[in-house]
C-alpha atoms as a PDB file:
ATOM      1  CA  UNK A   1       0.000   0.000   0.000  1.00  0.00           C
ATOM      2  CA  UNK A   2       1.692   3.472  -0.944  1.00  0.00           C
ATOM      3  CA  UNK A   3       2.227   5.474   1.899  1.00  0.00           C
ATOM      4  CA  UNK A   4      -0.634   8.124   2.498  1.00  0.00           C
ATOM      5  CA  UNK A   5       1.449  10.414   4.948  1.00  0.00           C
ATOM      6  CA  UNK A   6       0.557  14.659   3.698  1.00  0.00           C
ATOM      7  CA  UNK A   7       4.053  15.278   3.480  1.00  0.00           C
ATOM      8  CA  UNK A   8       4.714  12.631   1.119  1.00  0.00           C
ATOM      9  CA  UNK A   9       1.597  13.397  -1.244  1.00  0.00           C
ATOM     10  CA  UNK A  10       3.283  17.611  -1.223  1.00  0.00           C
ATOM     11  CA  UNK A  11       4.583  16.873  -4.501  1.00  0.00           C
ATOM     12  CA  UNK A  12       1.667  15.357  -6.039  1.00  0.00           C
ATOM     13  CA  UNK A  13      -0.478  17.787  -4.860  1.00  0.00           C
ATOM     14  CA  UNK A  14       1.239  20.614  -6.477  1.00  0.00           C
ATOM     15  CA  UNK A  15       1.589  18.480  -9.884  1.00  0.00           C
ATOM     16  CA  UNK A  16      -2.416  18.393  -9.928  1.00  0.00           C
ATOM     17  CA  UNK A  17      -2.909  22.279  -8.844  1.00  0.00           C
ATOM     18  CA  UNK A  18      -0.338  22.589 -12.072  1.00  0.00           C
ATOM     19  CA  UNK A  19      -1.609  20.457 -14.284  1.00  0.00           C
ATOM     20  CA  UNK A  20      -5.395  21.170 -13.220  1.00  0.00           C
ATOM     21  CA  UNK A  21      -5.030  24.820 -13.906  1.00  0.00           C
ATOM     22  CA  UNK A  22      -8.466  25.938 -12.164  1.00  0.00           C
ATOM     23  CA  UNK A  23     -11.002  28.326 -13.107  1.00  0.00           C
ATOM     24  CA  UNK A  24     -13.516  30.337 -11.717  1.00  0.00           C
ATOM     25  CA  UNK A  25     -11.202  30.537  -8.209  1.00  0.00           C
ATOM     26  CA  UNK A  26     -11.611  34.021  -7.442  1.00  0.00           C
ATOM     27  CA  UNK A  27      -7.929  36.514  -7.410  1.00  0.00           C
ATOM     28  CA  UNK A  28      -6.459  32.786  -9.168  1.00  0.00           C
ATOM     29  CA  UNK A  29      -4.089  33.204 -11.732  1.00  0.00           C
ATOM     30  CA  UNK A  30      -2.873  29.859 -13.426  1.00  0.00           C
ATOM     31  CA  UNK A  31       0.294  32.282 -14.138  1.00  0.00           C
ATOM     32  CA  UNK A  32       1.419  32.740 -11.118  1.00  0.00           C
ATOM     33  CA  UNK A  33       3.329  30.860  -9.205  1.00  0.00           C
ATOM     34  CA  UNK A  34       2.189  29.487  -5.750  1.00  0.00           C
ATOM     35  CA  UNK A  35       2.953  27.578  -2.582  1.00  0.00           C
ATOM     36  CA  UNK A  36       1.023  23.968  -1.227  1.00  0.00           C
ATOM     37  CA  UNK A  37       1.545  23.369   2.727  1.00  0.00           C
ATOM     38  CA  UNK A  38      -0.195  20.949   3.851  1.00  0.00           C
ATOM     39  CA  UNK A  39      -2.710  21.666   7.263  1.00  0.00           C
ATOM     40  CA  UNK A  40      -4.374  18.669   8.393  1.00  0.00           C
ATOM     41  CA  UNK A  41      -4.674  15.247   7.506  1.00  0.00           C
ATOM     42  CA  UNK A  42      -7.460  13.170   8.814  1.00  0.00           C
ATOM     43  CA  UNK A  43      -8.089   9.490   8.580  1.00  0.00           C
ATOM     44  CA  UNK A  44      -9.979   9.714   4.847  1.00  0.00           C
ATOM     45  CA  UNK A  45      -9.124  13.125   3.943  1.00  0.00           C
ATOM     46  CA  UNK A  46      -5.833  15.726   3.278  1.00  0.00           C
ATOM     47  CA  UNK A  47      -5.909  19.367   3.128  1.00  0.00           C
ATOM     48  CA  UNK A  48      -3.533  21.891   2.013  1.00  0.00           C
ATOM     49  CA  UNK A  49      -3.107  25.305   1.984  1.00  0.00           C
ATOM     50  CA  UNK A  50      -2.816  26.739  -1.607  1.00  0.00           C
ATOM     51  CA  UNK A  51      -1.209  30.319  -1.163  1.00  0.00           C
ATOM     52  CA  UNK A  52      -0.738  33.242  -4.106  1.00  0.00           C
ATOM     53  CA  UNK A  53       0.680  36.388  -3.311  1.00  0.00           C
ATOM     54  CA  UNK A  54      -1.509  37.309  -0.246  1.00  0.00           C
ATOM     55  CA  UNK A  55      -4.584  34.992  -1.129  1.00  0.00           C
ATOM     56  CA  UNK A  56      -5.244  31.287  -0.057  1.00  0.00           C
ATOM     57  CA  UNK A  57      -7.206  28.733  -0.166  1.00  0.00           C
ATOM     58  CA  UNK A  58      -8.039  25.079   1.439  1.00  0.00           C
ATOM     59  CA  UNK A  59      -7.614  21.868  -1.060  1.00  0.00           C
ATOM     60  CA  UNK A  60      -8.751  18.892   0.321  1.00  0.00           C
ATOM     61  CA  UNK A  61      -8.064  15.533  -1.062  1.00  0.00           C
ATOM     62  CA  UNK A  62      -9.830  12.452   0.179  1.00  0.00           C
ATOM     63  CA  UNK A  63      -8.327   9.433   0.534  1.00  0.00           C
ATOM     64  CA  UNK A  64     -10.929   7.117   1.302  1.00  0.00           C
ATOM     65  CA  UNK A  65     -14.573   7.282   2.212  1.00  0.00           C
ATOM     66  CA  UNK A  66     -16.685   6.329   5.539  1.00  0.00           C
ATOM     67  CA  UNK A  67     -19.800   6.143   3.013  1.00  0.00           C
ATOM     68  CA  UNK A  68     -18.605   3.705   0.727  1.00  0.00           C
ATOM     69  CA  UNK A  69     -18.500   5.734  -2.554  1.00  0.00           C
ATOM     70  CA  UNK A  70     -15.670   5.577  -4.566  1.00  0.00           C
ATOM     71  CA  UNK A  71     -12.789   8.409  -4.326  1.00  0.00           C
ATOM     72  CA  UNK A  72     -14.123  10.770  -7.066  1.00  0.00           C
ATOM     73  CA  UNK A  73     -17.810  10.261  -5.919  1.00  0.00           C
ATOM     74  CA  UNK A  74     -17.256  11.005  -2.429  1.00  0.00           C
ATOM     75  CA  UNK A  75     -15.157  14.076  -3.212  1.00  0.00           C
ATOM     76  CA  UNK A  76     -17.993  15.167  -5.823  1.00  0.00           C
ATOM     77  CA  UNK A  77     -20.440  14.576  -2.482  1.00  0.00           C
ATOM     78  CA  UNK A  78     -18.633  16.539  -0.277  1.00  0.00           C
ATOM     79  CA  UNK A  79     -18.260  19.334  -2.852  1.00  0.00           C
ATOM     80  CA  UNK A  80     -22.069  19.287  -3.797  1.00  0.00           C
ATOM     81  CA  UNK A  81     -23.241  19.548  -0.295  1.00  0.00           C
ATOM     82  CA  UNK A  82     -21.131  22.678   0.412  1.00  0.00           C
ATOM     83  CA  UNK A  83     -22.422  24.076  -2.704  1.00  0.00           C
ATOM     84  CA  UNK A  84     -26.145  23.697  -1.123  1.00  0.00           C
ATOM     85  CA  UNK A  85     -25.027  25.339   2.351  1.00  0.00           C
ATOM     86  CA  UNK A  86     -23.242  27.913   0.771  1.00  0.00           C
ATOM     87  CA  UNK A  87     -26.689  30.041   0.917  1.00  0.00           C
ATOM     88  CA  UNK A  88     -27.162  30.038   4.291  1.00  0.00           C
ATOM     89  CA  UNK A  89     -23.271  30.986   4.872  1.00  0.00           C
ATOM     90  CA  UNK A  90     -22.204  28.345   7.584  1.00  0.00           C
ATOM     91  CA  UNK A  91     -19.938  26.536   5.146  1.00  0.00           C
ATOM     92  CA  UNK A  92     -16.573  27.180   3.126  1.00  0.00           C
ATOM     93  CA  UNK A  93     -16.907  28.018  -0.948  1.00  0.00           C
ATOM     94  CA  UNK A  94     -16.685  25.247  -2.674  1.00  0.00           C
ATOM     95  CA  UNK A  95     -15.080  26.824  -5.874  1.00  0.00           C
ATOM     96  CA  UNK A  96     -13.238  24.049  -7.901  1.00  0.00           C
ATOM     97  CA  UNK A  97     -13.446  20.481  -8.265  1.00  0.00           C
END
């Protein structure tokens, strides 16, 4: 089993924010460069902090799921649900996925 540890998955996770290139992120700017630490990790989840110039933001990337949907369908879950709270503002943005 590859080893799961944040630190490890750094490198990776800057390779997707690269290669990803995401839209729609407000002050984002896929030509500028940026900075990944990583904050938390949790038993089925990662997150990091994506900085640019004085902006940041939270990715999280799960790594299993306590519902028993696959990877990408339990990320898209967990991104759809903040989506609906965002309205009554007791939730982060959800703005790329």
């Amino acid at each position: 089993m590859p080893d799961l540890s944040i630190k490890t998955f750094l490198s990776e996770a800057e390779d997707y924010v690269r290669k990803a290139q995401p839209e729609g992120i407000p002050l984002w700017s896929i030509n500028q460069e940026f900075e990944i630490t990583p904050l938390a990790q949790g038993e089925y989840n990662m997150n990091f902090l994506v900085s640019q110039g004085n902006t940041a933001w939270v990715m999280r990337v799960n790594t299993g799921s306590q519902i028993g949907l696959s990877l990408q369908d339990h990320i898209a879950y967990e991104y759809q649900t903040l989506r609906l709270l965002e309205p009554a503002g007791v939730s982060p943005i959800p703005y790329f996925l």
